[in-house]
C-alpha atoms as a PDB file:
ATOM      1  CA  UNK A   1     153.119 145.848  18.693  1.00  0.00           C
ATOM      2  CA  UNK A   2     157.039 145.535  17.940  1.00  0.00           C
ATOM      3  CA  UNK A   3     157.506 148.427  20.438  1.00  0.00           C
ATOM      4  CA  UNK A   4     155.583 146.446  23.035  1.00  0.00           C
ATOM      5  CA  UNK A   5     157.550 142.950  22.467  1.00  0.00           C
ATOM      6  CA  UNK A   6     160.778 144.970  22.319  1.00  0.00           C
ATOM      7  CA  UNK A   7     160.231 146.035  25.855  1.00  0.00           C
ATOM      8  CA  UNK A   8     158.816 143.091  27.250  1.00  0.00           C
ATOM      9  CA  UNK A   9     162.150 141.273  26.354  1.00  0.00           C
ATOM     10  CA  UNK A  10     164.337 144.328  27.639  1.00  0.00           C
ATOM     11  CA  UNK A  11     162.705 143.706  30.884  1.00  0.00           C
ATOM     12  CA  UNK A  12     163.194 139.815  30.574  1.00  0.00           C
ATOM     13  CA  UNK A  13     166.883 140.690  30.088  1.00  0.00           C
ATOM     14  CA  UNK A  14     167.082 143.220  32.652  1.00  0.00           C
ATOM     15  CA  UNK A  15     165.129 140.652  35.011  1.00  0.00           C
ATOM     16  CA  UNK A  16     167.724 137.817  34.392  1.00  0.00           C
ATOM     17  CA  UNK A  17     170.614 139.965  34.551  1.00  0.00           C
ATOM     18  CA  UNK A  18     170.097 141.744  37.900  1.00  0.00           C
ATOM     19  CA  UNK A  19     169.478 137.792  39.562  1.00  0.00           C
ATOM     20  CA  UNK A  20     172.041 136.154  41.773  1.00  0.00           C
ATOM     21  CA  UNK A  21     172.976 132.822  42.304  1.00  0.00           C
ATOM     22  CA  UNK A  22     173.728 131.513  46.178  1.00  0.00           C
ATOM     23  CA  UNK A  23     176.637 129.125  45.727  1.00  0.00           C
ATOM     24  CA  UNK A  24     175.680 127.085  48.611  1.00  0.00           C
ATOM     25  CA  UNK A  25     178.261 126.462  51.073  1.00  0.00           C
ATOM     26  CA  UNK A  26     179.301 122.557  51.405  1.00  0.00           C
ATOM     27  CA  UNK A  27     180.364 120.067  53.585  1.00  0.00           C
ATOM     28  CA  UNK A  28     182.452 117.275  53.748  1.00  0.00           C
ATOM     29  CA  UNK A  29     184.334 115.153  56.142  1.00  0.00           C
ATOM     30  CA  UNK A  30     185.391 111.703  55.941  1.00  0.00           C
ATOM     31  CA  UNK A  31     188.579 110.002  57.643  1.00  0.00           C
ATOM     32  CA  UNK A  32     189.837 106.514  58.721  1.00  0.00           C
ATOM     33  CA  UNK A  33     188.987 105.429  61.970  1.00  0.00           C
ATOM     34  CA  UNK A  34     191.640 103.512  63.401  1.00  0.00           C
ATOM     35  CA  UNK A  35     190.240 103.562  66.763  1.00  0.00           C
ATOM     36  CA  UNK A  36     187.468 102.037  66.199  1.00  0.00           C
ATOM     37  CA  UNK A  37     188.540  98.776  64.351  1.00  0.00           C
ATOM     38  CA  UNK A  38     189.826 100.398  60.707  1.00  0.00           C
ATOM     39  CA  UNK A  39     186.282 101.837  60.206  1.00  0.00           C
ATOM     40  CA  UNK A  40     186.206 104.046  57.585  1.00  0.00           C
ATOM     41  CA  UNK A  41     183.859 107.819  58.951  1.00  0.00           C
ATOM     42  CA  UNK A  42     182.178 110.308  56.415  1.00  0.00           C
ATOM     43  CA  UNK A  43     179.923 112.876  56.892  1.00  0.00           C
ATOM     44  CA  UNK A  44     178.091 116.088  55.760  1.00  0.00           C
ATOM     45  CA  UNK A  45     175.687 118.599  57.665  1.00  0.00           C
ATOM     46  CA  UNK A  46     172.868 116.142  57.456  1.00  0.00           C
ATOM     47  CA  UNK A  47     174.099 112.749  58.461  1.00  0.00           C
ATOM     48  CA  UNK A  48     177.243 110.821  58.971  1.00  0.00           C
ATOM     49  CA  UNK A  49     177.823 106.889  57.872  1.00  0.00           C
ATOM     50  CA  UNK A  50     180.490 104.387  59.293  1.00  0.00           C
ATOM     51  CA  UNK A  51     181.690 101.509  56.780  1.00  0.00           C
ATOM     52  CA  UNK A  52     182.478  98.919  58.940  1.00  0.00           C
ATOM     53  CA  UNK A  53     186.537  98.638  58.938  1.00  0.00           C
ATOM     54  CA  UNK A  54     188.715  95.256  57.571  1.00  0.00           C
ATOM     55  CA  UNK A  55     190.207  94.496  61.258  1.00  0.00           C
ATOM     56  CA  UNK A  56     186.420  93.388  61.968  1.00  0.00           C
ATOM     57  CA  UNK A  57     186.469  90.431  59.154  1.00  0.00           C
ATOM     58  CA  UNK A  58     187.117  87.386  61.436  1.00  0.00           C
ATOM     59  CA  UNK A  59     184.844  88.642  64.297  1.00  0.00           C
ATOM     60  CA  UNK A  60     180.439  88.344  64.180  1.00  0.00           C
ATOM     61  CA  UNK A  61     180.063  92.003  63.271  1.00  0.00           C
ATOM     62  CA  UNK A  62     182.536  91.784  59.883  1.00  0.00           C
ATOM     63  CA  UNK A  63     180.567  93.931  57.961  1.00  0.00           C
ATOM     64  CA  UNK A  64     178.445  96.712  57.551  1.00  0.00           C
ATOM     65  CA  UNK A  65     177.302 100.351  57.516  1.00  0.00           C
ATOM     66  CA  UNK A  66     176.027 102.701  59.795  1.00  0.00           C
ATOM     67  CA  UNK A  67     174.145 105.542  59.133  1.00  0.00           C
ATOM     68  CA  UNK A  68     173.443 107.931  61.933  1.00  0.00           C
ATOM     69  CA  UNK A  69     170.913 111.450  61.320  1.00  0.00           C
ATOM     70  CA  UNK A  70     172.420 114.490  63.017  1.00  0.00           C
ATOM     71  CA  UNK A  71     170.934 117.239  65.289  1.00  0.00           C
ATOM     72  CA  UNK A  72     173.949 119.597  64.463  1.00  0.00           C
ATOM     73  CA  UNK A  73     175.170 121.022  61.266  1.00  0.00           C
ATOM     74  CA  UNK A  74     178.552 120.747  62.086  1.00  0.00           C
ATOM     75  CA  UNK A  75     180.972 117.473  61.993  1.00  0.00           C
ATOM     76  CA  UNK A  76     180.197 115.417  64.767  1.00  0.00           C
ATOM     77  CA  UNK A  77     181.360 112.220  64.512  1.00  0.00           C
ATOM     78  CA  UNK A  78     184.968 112.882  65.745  1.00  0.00           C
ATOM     79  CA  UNK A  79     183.556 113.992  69.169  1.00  0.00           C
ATOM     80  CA  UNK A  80     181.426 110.739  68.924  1.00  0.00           C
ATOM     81  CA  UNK A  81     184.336 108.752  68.329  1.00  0.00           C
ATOM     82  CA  UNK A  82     186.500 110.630  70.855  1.00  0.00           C
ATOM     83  CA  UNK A  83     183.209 109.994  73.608  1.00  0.00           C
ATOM     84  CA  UNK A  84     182.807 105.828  72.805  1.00  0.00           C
ATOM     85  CA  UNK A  85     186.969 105.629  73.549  1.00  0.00           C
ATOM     86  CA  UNK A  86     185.363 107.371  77.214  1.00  0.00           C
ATOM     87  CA  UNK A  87     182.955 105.025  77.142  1.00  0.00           C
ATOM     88  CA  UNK A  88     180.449 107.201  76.165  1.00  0.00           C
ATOM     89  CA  UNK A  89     178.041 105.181  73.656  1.00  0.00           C
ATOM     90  CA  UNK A  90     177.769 106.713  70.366  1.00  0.00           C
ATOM     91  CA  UNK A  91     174.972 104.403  69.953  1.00  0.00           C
ATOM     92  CA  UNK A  92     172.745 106.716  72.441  1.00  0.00           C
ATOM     93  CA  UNK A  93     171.722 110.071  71.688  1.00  0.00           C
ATOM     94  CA  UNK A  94     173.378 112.550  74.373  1.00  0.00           C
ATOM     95  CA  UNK A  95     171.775 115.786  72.708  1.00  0.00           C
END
């Protein structure tokens, strides 16, 4: 029976040892907006946010935060940004 339980936990260790961990890749980006009324962007590959910026304080939007869920794994909201100073409407979803 010693035999037996010595292999079993050779195995175990053999088991654990030959395993490998994924680091998983991340991603970050966050910036001021300037553009857009001192907004303050971040995002990930899942979804973005916008904290309203401090130029808006005397106006009827002065605060807030957006939160916007992404199609794309990539970072986004710099095109989106780019696009509303088009007049594209971020607030629209244009695939």
């Amino acid at each position: 029976m010693n035999t037996l339980l010595k292999i079993a936990s050779i195995s175990s260790l053999i088991l654990l040892s030959s395993c490998s961990t994924k680091t998983p890749q991340t991603s970050v980006h966050a910036r001021y907006v300037p553009e857009r009324m001192d907004d303050f962007a971040f995002e990930n590959d899942k979804v973005a946010f916008r904290v309203y910026g401090p130029a808006l304080t005397d106006s009827a939007e002065n605060n807030g935060t957006d939160c916007w869920l992404k199609r794309v794994d990539y970072p986004i909201v710099d095109k989106w940004y780019k696009g509303h100073e088009q007049g594209i409407s971020y607030h629209e979803d244009h695939g």
